[in-house]
Protein backbone atom coordinates (compact mmCIF):
# COMPACT_ATOMS: atom_id res chain seq x y z
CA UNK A 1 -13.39 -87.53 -33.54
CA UNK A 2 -14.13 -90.81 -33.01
CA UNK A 3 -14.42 -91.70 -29.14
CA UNK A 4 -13.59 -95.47 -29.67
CA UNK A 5 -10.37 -93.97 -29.84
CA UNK A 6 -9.52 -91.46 -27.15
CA UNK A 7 -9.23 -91.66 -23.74
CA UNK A 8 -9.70 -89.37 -20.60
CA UNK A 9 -6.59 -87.77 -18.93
CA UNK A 10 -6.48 -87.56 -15.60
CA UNK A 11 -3.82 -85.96 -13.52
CA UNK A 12 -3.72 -82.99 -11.53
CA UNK A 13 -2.96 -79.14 -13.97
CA UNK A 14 -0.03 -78.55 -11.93
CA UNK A 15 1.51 -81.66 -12.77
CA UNK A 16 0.45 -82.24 -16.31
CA UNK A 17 1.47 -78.27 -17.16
CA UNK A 18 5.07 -77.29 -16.06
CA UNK A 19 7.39 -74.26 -16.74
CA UNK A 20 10.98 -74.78 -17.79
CA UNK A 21 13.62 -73.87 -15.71
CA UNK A 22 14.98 -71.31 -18.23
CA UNK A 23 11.19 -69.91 -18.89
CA UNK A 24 11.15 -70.03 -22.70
CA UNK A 25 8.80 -73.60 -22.66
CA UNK A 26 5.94 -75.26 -21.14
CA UNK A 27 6.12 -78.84 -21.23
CA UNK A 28 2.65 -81.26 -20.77
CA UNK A 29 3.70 -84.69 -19.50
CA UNK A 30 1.13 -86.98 -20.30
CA UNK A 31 0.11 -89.65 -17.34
CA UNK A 32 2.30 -92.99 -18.50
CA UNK A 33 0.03 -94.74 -21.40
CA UNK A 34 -0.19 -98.55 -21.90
CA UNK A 35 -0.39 -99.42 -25.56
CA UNK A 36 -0.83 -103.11 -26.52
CA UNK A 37 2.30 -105.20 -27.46
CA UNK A 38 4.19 -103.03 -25.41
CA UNK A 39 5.98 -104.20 -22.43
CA UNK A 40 5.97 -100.77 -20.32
CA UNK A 41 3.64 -97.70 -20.27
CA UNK A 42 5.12 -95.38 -22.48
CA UNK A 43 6.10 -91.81 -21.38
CA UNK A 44 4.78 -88.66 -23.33
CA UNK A 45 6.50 -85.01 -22.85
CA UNK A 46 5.23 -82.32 -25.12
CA UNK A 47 7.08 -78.88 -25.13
CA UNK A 48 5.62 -75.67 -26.49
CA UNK A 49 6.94 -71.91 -26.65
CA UNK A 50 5.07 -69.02 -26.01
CA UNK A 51 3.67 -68.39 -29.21
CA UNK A 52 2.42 -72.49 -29.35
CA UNK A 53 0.44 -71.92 -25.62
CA UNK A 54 -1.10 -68.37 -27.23
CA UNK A 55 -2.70 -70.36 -30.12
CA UNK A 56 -3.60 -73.20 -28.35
CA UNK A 57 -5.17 -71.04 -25.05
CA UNK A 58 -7.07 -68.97 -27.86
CA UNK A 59 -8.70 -72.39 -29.29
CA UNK A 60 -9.41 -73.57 -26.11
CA UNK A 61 -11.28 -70.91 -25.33
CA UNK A 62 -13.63 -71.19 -28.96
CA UNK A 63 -13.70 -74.64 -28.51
CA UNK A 64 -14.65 -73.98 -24.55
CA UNK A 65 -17.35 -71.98 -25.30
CA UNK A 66 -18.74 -74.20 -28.12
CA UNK A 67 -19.42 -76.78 -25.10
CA UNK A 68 -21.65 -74.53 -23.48
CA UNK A 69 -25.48 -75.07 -24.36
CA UNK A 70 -26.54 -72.23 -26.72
CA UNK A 71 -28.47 -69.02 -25.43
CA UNK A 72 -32.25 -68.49 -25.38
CA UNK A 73 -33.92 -67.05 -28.20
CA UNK A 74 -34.15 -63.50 -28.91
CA UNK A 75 -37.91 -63.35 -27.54
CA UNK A 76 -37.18 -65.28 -24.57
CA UNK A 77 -34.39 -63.30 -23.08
CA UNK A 78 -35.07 -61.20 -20.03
């Protein structure tokens, strides 16, 4: 990834995440982005079902635990 290209998104979870009314999606609404040669900020809403959230929670959670640092050594272990 390169990081000249990506920005932080800040916003609070319980806006950014939101259940549908009818329960079948979960939409992510992206904080208004400004993009150059465009006149507003443009809106982003993402929806996913159920089975979308499962796959991305479970890579989350890999990708989560690959930003941990990495255990001690065998021999240095309590």
């Amino acid at each position: 990834m390169d990081k000249r290209d990506t920005r932080l998104v800040r916003g609070s979870q319980a806006t950014l995440w939101t259940l549908s009314q009818d329960r079948r999606t979960i939409r992510l609404a992206v904080p208004p982005l400004r993009f150059a040669g465009f006149p507003k900020p443009l809106d982003v809403f993402m929806d996913f079902d159920a089975e979308s959230v499962d796959a991305m929670i479970d890579r989350l959670t890999v990708l989560r635990a690959r930003m941990l640092p990495a255990p001690p050594a065998p021999g240095k272990r309590n």
